[in-house]
C-alpha atoms as a PDB file:
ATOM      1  CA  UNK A   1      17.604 125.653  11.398  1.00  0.00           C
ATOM      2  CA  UNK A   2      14.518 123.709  12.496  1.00  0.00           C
ATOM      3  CA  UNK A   3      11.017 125.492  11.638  1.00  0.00           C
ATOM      4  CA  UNK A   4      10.179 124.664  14.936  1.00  0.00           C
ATOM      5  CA  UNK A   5      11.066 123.560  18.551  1.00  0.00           C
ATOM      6  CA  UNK A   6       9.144 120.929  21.014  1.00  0.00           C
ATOM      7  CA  UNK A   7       9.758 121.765  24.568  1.00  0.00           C
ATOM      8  CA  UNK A   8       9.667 119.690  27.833  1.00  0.00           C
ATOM      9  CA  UNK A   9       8.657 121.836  31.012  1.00  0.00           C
ATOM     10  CA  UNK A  10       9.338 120.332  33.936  1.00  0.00           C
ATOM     11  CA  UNK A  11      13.211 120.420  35.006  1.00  0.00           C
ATOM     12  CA  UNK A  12      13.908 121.698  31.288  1.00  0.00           C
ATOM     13  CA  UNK A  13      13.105 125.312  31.959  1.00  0.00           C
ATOM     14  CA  UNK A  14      13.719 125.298  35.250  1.00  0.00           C
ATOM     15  CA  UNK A  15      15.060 122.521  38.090  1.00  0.00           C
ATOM     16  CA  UNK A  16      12.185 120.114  39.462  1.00  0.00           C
ATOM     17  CA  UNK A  17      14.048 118.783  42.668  1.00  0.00           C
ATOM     18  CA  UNK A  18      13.840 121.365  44.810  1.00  0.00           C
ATOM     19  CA  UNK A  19      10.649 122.271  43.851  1.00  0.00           C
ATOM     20  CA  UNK A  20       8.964 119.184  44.249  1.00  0.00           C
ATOM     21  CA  UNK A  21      11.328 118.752  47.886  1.00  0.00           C
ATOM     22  CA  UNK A  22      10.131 122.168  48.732  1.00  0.00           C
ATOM     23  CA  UNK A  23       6.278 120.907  48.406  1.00  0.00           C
ATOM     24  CA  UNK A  24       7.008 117.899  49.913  1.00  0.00           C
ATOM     25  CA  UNK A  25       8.103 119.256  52.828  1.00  0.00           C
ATOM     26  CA  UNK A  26       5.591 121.937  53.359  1.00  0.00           C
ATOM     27  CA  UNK A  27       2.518 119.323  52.834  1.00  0.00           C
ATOM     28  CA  UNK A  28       3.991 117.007  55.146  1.00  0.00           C
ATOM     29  CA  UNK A  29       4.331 119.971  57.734  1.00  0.00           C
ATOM     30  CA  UNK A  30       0.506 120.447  57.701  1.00  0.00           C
ATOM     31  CA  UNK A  31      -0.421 116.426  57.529  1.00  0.00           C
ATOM     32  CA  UNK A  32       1.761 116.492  60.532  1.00  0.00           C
ATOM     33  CA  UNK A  33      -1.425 118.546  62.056  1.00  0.00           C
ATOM     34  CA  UNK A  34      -3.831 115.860  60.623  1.00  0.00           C
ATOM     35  CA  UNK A  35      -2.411 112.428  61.718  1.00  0.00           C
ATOM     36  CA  UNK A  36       0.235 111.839  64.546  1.00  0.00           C
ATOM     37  CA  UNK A  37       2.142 109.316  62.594  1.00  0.00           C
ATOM     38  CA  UNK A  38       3.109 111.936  59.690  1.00  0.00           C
ATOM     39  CA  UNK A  39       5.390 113.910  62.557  1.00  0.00           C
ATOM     40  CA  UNK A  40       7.666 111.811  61.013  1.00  0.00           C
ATOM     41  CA  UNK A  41       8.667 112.879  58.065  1.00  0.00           C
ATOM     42  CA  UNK A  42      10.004 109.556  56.836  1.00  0.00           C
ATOM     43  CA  UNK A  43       6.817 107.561  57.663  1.00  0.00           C
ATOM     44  CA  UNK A  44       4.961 110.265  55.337  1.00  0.00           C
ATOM     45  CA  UNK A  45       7.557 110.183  52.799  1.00  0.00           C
ATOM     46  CA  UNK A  46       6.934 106.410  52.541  1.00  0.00           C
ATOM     47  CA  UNK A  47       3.245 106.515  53.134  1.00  0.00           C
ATOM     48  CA  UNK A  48       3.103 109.443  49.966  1.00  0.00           C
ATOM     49  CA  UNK A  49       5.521 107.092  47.796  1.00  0.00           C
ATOM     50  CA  UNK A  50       2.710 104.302  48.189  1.00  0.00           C
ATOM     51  CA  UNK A  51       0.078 106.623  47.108  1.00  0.00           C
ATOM     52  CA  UNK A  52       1.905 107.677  44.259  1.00  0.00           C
ATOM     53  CA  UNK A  53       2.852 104.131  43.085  1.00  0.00           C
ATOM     54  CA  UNK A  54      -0.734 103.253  43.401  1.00  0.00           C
ATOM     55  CA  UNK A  55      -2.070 106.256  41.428  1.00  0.00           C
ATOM     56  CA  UNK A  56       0.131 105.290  38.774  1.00  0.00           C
ATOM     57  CA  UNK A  57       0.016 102.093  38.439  1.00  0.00           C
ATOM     58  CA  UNK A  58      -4.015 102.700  37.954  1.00  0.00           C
ATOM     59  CA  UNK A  59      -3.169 105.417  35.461  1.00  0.00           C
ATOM     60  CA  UNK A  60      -0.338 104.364  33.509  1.00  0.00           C
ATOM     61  CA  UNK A  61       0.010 106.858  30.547  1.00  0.00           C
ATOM     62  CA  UNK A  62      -2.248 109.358  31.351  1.00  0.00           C
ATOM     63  CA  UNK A  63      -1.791 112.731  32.742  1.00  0.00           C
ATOM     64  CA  UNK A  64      -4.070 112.081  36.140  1.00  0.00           C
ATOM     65  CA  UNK A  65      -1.107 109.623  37.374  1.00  0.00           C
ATOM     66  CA  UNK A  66       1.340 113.016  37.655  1.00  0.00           C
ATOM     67  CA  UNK A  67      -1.397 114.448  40.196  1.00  0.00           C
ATOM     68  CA  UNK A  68      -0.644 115.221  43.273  1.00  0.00           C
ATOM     69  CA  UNK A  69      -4.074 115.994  44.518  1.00  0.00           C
ATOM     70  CA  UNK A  70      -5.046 112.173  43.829  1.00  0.00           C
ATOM     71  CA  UNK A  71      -1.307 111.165  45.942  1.00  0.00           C
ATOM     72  CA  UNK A  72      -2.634 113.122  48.833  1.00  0.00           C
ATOM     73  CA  UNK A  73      -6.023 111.846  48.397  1.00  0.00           C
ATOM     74  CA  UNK A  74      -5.303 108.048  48.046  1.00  0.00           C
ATOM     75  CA  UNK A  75      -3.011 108.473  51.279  1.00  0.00           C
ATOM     76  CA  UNK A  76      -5.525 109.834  53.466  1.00  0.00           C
ATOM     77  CA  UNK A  77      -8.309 107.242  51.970  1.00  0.00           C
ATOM     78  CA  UNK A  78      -5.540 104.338  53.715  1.00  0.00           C
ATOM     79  CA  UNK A  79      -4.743 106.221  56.536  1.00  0.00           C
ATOM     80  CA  UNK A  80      -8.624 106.921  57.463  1.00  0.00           C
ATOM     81  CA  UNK A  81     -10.515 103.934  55.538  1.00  0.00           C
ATOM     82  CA  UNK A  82     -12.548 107.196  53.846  1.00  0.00           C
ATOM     83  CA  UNK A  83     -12.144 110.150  51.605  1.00  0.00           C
ATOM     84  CA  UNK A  84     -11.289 113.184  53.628  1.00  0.00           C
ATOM     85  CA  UNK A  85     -11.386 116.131  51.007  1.00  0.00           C
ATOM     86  CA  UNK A  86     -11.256 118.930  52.790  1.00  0.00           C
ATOM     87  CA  UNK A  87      -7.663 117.594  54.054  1.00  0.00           C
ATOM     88  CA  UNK A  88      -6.717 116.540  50.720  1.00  0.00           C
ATOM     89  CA  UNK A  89      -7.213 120.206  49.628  1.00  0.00           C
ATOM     90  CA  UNK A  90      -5.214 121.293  52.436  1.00  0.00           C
ATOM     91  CA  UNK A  91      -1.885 119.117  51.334  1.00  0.00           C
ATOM     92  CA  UNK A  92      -2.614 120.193  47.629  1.00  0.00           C
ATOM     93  CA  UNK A  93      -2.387 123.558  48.565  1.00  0.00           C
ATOM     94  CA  UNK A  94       0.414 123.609  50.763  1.00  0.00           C
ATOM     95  CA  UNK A  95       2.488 121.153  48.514  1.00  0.00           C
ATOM     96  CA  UNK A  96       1.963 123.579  45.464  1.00  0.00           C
ATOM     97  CA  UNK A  97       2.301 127.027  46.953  1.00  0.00           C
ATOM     98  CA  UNK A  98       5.782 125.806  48.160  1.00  0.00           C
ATOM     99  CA  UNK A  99       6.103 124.015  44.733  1.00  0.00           C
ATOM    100  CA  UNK A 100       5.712 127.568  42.916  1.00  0.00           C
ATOM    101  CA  UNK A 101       7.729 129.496  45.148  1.00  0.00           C
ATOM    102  CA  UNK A 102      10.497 127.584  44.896  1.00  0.00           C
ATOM    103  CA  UNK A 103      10.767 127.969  40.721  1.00  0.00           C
ATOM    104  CA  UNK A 104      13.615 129.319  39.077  1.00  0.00           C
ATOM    105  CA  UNK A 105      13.555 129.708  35.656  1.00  0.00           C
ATOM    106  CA  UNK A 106      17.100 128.239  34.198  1.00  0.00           C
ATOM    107  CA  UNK A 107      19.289 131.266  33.494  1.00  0.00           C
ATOM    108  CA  UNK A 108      19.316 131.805  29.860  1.00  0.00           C
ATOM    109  CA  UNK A 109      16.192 130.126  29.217  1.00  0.00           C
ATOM    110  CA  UNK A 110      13.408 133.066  28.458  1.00  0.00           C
ATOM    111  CA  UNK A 111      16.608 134.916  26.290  1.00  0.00           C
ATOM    112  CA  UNK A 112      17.365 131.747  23.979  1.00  0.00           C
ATOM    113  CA  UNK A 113      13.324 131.065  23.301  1.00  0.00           C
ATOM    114  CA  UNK A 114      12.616 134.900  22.492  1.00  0.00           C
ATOM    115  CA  UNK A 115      16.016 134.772  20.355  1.00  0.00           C
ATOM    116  CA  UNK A 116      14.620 131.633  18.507  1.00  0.00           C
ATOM    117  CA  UNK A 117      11.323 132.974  18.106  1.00  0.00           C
ATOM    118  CA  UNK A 118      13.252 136.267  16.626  1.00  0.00           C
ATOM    119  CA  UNK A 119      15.134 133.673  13.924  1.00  0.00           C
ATOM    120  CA  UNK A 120      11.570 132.456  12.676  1.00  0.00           C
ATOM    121  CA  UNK A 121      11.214 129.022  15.128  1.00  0.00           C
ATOM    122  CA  UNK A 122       8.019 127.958  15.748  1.00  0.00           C
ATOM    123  CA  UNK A 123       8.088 126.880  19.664  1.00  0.00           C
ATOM    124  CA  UNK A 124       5.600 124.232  21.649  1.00  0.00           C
ATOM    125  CA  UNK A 125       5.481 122.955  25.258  1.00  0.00           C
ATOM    126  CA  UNK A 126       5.242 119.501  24.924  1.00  0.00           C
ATOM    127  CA  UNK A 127       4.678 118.079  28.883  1.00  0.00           C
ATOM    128  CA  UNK A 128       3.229 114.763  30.305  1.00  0.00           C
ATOM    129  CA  UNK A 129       0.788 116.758  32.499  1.00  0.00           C
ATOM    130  CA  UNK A 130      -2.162 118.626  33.345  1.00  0.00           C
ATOM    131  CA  UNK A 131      -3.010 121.685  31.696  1.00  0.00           C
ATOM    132  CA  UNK A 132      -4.066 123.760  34.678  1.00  0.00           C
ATOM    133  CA  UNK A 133      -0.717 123.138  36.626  1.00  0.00           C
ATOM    134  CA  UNK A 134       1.371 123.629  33.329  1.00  0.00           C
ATOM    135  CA  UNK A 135      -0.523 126.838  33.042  1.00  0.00           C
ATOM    136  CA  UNK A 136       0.210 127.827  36.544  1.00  0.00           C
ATOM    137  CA  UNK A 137       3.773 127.255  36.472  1.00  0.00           C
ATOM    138  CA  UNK A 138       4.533 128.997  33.109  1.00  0.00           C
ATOM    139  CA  UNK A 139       2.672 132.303  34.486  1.00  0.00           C
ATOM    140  CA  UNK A 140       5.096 131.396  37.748  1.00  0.00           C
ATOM    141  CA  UNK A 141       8.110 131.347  35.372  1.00  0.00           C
ATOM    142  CA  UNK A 142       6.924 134.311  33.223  1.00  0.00           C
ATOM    143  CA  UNK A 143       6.576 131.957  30.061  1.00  0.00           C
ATOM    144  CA  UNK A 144       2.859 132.217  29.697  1.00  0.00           C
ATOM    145  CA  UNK A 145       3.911 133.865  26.033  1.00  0.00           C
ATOM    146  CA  UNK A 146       6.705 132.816  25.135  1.00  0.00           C
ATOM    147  CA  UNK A 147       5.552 130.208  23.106  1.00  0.00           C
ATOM    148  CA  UNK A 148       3.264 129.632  20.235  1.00  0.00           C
ATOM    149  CA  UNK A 149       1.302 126.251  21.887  1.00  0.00           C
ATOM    150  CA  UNK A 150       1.363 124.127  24.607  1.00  0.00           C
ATOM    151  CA  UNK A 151       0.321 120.443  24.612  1.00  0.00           C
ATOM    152  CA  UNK A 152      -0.010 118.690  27.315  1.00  0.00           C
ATOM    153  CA  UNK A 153      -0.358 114.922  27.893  1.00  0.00           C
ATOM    154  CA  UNK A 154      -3.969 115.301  29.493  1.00  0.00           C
ATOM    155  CA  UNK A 155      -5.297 116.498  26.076  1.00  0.00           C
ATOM    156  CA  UNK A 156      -3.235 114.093  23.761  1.00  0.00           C
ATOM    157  CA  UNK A 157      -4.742 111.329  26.080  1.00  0.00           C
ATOM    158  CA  UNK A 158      -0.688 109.603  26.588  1.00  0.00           C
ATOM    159  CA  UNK A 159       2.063 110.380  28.057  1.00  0.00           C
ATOM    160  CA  UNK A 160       5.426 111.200  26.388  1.00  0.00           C
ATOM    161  CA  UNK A 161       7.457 108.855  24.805  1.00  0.00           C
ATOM    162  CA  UNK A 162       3.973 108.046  23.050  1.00  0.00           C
ATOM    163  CA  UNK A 163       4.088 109.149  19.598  1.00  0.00           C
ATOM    164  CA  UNK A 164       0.438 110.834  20.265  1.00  0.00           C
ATOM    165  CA  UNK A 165       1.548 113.514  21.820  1.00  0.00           C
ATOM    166  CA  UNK A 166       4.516 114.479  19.383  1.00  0.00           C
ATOM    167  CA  UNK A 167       1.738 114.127  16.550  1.00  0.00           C
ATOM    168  CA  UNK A 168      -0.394 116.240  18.524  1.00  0.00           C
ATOM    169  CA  UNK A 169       2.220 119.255  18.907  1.00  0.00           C
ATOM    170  CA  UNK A 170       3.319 118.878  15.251  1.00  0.00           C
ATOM    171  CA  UNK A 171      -0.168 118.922  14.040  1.00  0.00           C
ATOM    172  CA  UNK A 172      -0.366 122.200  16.004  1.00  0.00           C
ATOM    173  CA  UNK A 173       2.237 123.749  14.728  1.00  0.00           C
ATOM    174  CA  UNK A 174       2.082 122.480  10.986  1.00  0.00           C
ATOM    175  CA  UNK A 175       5.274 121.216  10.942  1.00  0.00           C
ATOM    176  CA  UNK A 176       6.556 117.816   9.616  1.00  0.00           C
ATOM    177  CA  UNK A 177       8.745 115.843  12.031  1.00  0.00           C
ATOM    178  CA  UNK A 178      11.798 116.147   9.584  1.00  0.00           C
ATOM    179  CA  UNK A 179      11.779 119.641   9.974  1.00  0.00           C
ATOM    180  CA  UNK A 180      11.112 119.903  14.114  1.00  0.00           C
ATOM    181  CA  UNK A 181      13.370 119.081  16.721  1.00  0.00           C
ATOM    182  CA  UNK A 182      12.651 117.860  20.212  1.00  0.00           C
ATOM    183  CA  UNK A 183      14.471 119.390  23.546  1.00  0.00           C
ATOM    184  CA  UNK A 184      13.887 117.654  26.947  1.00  0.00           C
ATOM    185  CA  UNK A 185      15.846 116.309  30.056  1.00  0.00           C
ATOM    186  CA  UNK A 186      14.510 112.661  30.178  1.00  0.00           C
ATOM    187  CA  UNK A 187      16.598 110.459  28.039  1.00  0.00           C
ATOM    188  CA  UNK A 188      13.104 108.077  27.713  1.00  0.00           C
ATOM    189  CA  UNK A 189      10.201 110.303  27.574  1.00  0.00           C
ATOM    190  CA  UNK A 190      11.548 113.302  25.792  1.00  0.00           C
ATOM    191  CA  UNK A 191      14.896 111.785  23.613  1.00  0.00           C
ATOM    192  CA  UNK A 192      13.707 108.422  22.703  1.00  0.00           C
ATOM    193  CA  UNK A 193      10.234 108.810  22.395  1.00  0.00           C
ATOM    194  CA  UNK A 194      10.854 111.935  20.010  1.00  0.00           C
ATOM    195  CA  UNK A 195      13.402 110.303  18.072  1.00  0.00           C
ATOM    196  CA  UNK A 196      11.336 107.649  17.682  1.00  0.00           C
ATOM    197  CA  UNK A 197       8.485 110.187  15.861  1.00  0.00           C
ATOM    198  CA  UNK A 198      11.094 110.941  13.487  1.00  0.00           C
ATOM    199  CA  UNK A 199      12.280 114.604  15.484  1.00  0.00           C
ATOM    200  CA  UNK A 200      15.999 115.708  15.601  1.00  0.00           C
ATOM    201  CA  UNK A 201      16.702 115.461  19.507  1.00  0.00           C
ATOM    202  CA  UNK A 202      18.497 117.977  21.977  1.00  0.00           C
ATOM    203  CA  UNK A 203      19.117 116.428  25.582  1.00  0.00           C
ATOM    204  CA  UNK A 204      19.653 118.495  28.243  1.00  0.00           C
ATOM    205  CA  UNK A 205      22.300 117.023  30.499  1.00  0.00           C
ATOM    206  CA  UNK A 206      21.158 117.969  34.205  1.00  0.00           C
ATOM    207  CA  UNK A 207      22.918 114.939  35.607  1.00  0.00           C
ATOM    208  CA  UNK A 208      25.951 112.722  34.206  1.00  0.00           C
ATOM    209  CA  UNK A 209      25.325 110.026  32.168  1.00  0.00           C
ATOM    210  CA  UNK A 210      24.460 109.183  28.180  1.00  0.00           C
ATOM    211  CA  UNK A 211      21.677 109.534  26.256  1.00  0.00           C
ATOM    212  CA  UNK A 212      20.908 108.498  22.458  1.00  0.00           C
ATOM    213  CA  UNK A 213      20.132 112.285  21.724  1.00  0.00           C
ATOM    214  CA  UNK A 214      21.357 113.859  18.314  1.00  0.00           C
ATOM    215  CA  UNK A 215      22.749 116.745  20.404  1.00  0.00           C
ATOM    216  CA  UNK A 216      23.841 117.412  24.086  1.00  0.00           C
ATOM    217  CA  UNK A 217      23.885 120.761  26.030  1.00  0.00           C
ATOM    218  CA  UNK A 218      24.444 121.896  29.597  1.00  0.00           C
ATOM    219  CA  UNK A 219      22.663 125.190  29.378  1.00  0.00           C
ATOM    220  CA  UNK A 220      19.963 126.745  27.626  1.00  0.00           C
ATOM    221  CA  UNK A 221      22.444 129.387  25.631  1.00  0.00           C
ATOM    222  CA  UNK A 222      24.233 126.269  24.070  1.00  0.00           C
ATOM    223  CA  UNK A 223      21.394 125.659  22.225  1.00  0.00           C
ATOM    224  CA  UNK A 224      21.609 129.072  20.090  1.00  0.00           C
ATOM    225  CA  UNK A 225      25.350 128.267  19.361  1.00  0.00           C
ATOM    226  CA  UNK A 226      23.915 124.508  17.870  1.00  0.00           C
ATOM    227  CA  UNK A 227      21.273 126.708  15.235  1.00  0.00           C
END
């Protein structure tokens, strides 16, 4: 058994499509009240994608290119050839209330943690992401305890698969690599770049397809039955 357990958030404890369609849709409802063209919910979806890419591309690493308040920002800054905050906060708002009302934590998930926990495991969020959102969806999920740290990529300064941010969340936990294991969705950010810090993988498989993980589930009470 591991002495302790790196966790990935976002569509690890619960699913992130829906979510992030839900807030999609319900920010490009209200920019539909801001700018004629957005009726169209293709032309925003193309016109947010842009932002996004751009944000990204400036911030490549860090934990500012995952935020959507900068998306929504840089879109109305092309769209209106000037910063518009008050609007910005409005498609924040609406794209994260519908965000956090869609979450579902993965059955199995809060059961398997407080079960680990129970055997002795040490436990960490490890996400590529603010800390204030993070926060606010683990209180959403009912997680806000379930774990003994969270690390996000905001305070390790890079984004997962850096090695930073591993070293960070060991460091936290004082664990050595050999003896902590990694679980996460993304076959890049969580599998590789974990593996590649020297932690014993887990992938979980939300979609087909292969991974170079140690292990493989397809639910969250498969991972007991591995320990």
């Amino acid at each position: 058994m591991p002495q302790a357990l790196l966790l990935d958030l976002d569509n690890t404890a619960y699913a992130y499509a829906p979510c992030h369609a839900a807030g999609l849709d319900a920010a490009q409802r209200e920019a539909a009240t801001l700018r004629p063209g957005w009726q169209d919910a293709a032309a925003f979806a193309a016109d947010y994608a842009t932002a996004r890419h751009t944000v990204k591309s400036r911030l490549a690493g860090q934990a500012a290119g995952h935020c959507r308040r900068l998306y929504f920002k840089a879109m109305l800054e092309t769209a209106h050839g000037r910063s518009d905050l008050a609007a910005t906060e409005q498609l924040f708002a609406a794209y994260w209330r519908a965000y956090l009302a869609a979450m579902r934590l993965d059955p199995g998930c809060r059961a398997t943690l407080t079960a680990l926990r129970e055997r002795g495991v040490r436990l960490c969020w490890v996400s590529n992401f603010t800390t204030g959102q993070q926060v606010e969806k683990l209180r959403v999920l009912g997680l806000l305890e379930v774990a003994d740290f969270l690390v996000t990529s905001e305070e390790a300064q890079a984004d997962k698969p850096d090695a930073r941010i591993f070293s960070l969340a060991l460091q936290r936990l004082g664990v050595p690599a050999a003896h902590a294991w990694m679980l996460g969705d993304d076959p890049l950010d969580d599998i590789a770049g974990a593996r590649a810090a020297g932690l014993t993988t887990v992938w979980l498989r939300r979609v087909p397809g292969e991974s170079a993980a140690d292990h493989v589930i397809d639910n969250w009470p498969e991972l007991l039955d591995l320990l």
